[in-house]
Protein backbone atom coordinates (compact mmCIF):
# COMPACT_ATOMS: atom_id res chain seq x y z
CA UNK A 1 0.75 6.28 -34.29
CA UNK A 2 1.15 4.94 -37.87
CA UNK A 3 0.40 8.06 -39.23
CA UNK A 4 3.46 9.45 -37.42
CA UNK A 5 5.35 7.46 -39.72
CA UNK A 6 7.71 6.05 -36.75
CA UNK A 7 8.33 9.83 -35.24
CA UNK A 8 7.18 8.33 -31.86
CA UNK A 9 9.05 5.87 -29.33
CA UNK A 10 6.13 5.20 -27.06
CA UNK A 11 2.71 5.08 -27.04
CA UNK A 12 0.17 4.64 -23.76
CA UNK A 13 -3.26 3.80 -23.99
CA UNK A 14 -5.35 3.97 -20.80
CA UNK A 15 -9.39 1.78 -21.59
CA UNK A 16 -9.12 2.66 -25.01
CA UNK A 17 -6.32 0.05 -26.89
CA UNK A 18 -9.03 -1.58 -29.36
CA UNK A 19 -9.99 2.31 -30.80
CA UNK A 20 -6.07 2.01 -32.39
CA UNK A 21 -5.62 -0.99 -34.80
CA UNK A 22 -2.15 -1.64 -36.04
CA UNK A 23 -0.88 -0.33 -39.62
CA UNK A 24 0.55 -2.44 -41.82
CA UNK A 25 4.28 -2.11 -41.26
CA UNK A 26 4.31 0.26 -37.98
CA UNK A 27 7.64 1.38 -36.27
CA UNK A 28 9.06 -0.49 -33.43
CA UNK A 29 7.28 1.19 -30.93
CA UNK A 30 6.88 0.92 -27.29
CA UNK A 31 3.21 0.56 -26.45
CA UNK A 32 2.13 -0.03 -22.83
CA UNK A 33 -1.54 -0.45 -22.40
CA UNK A 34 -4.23 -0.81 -19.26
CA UNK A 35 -7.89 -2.08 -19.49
CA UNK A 36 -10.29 -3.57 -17.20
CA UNK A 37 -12.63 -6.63 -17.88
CA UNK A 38 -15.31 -5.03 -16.93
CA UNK A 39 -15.21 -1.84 -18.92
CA UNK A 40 -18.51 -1.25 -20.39
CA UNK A 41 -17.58 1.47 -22.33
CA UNK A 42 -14.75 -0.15 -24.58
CA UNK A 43 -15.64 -3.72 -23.92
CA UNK A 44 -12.36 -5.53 -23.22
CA UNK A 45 -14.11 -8.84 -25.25
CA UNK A 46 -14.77 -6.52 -27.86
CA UNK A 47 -18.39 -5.61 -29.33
CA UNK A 48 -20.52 -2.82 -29.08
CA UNK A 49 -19.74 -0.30 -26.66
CA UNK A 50 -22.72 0.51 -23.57
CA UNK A 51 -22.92 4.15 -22.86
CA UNK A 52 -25.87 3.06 -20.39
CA UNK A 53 -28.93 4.86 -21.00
CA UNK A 54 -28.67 8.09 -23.43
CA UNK A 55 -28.61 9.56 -26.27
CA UNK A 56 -25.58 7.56 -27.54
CA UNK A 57 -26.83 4.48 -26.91
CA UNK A 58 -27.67 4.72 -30.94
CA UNK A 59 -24.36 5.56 -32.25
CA UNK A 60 -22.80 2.61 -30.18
CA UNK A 61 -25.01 0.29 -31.79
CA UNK A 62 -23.04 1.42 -34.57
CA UNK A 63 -20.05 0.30 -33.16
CA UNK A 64 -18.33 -2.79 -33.11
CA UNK A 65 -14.55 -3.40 -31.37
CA UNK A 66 -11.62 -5.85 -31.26
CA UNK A 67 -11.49 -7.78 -27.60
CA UNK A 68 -8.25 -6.09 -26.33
CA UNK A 69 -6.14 -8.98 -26.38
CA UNK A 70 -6.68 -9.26 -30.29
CA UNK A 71 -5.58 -5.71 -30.45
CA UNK A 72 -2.60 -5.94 -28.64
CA UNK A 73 -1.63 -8.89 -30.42
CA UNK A 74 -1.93 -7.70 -33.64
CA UNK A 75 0.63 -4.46 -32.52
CA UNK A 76 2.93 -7.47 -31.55
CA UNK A 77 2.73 -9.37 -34.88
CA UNK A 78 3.02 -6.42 -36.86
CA UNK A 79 5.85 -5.19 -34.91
CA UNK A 80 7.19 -8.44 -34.94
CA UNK A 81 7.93 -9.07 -31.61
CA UNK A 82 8.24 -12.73 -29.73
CA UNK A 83 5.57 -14.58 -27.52
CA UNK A 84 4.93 -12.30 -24.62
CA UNK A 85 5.51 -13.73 -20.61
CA UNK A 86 2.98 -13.50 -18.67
CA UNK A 87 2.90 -12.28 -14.92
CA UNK A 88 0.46 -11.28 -12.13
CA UNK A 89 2.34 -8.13 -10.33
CA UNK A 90 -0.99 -7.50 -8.47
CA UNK A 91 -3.28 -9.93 -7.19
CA UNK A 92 -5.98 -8.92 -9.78
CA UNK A 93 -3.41 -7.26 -12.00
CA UNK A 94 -2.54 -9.97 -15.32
CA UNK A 95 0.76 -8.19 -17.28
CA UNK A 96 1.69 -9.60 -20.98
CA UNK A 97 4.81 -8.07 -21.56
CA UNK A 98 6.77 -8.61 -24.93
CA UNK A 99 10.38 -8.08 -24.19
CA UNK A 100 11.62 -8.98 -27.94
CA UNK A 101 10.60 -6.64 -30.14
CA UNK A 102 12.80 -5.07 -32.47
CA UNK A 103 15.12 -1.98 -32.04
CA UNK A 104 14.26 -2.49 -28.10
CA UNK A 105 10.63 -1.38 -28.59
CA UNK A 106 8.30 -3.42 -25.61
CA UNK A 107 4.90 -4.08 -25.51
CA UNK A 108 2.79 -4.06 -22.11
CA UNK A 109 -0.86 -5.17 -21.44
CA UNK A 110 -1.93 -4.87 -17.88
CA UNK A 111 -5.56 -6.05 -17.36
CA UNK A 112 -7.24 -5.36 -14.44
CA UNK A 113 -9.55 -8.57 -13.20
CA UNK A 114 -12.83 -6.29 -12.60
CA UNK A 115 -11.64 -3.23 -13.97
CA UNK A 116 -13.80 -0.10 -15.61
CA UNK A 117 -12.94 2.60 -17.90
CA UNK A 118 -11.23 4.54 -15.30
CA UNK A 119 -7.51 5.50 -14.94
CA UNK A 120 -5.29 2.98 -12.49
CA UNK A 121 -4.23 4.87 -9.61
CA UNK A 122 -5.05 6.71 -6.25
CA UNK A 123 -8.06 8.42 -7.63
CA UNK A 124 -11.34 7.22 -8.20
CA UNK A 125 -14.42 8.47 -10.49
CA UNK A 126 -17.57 7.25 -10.27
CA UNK A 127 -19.57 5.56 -12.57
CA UNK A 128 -17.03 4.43 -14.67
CA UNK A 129 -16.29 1.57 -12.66
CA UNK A 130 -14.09 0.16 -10.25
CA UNK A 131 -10.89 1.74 -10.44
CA UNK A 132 -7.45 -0.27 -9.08
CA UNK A 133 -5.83 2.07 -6.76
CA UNK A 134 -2.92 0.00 -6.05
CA UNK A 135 -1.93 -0.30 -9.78
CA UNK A 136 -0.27 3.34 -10.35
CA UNK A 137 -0.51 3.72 -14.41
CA UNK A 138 1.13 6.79 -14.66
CA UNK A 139 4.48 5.73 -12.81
CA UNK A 140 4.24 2.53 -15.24
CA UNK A 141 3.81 4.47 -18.52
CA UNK A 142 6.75 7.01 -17.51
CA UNK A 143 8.90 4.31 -16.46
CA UNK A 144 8.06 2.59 -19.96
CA UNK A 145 8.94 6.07 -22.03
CA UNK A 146 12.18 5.82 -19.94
CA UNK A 147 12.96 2.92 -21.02
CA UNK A 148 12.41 2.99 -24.66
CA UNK A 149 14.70 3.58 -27.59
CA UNK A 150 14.99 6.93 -28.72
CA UNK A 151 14.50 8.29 -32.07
């Protein structure tokens, strides 16, 4: 994104927020992010990641990432927005949402309670984890590109 040098209005990232640290002085930009607590693959408390038993399992050692909550706060301090709210649209589902940032640029954390590295939505894949199929990412991240500023 920073590298775009503020050509972009909105971001998405889908189990993989902590993999994209902020830039110094990034452009307003809408960012709307999913991640389940129990992702083993990009750890949402940070550390190394567990690609289970493999050939991998010696790069992740290698490793180490932001919890996801760091992450997305740092995008909101170096976008300087406000304090996000906090709601619970879903009974496992916790949304931070930062409604003040400037030029109208948001920023959205939904974290699934018990989540994998999967996709929210109707379809499931196994062996990633559980997968919330009453959270529907996709209509969330369009309706989030709708509403940001244009450049």
């Amino acid at each position: 994104m920073c590298a775009l040098d503020g050509r972009l209005s909105g971001v998405a990232a889908v189990a993989g927020l902590p993999i994209a640290q902020p830039c110094a002085h990034p452009a307003p930009t809408t960012i709307v992010a999913f991640h389940g607590t129990a992702d083993r693959l990009v750890p949402y408390d940070g550390g190394h990641p567990d690609p289970g038993d493999g050939r991998l399992r010696h790069l992740a050692a290698l490793i180490v990432l932001p919890p996801v909550e760091q992450t997305m706060d740092a995008w909101a301090a170096a976008q300087r927005c406000s304090s996000p709210a906090t709601s619970h649209p879903l009974r496992r589902v916790r949304l931070r949402l930062w409604a003040s940032c400037p030029r109208g640029a948001t920023l959205r954390l939904y974290t699934v309670d018990g989540g994998g590295h999967t996709w929210p939505g109707p379809i499931e894949v196994r062996g990633l984890g559980d997968t919330a199929r009453d959270l529907d990412a996709s209509r969330l991240i369009l309706d989030a590109f709708d509403r940001a500023p244009t450049r």
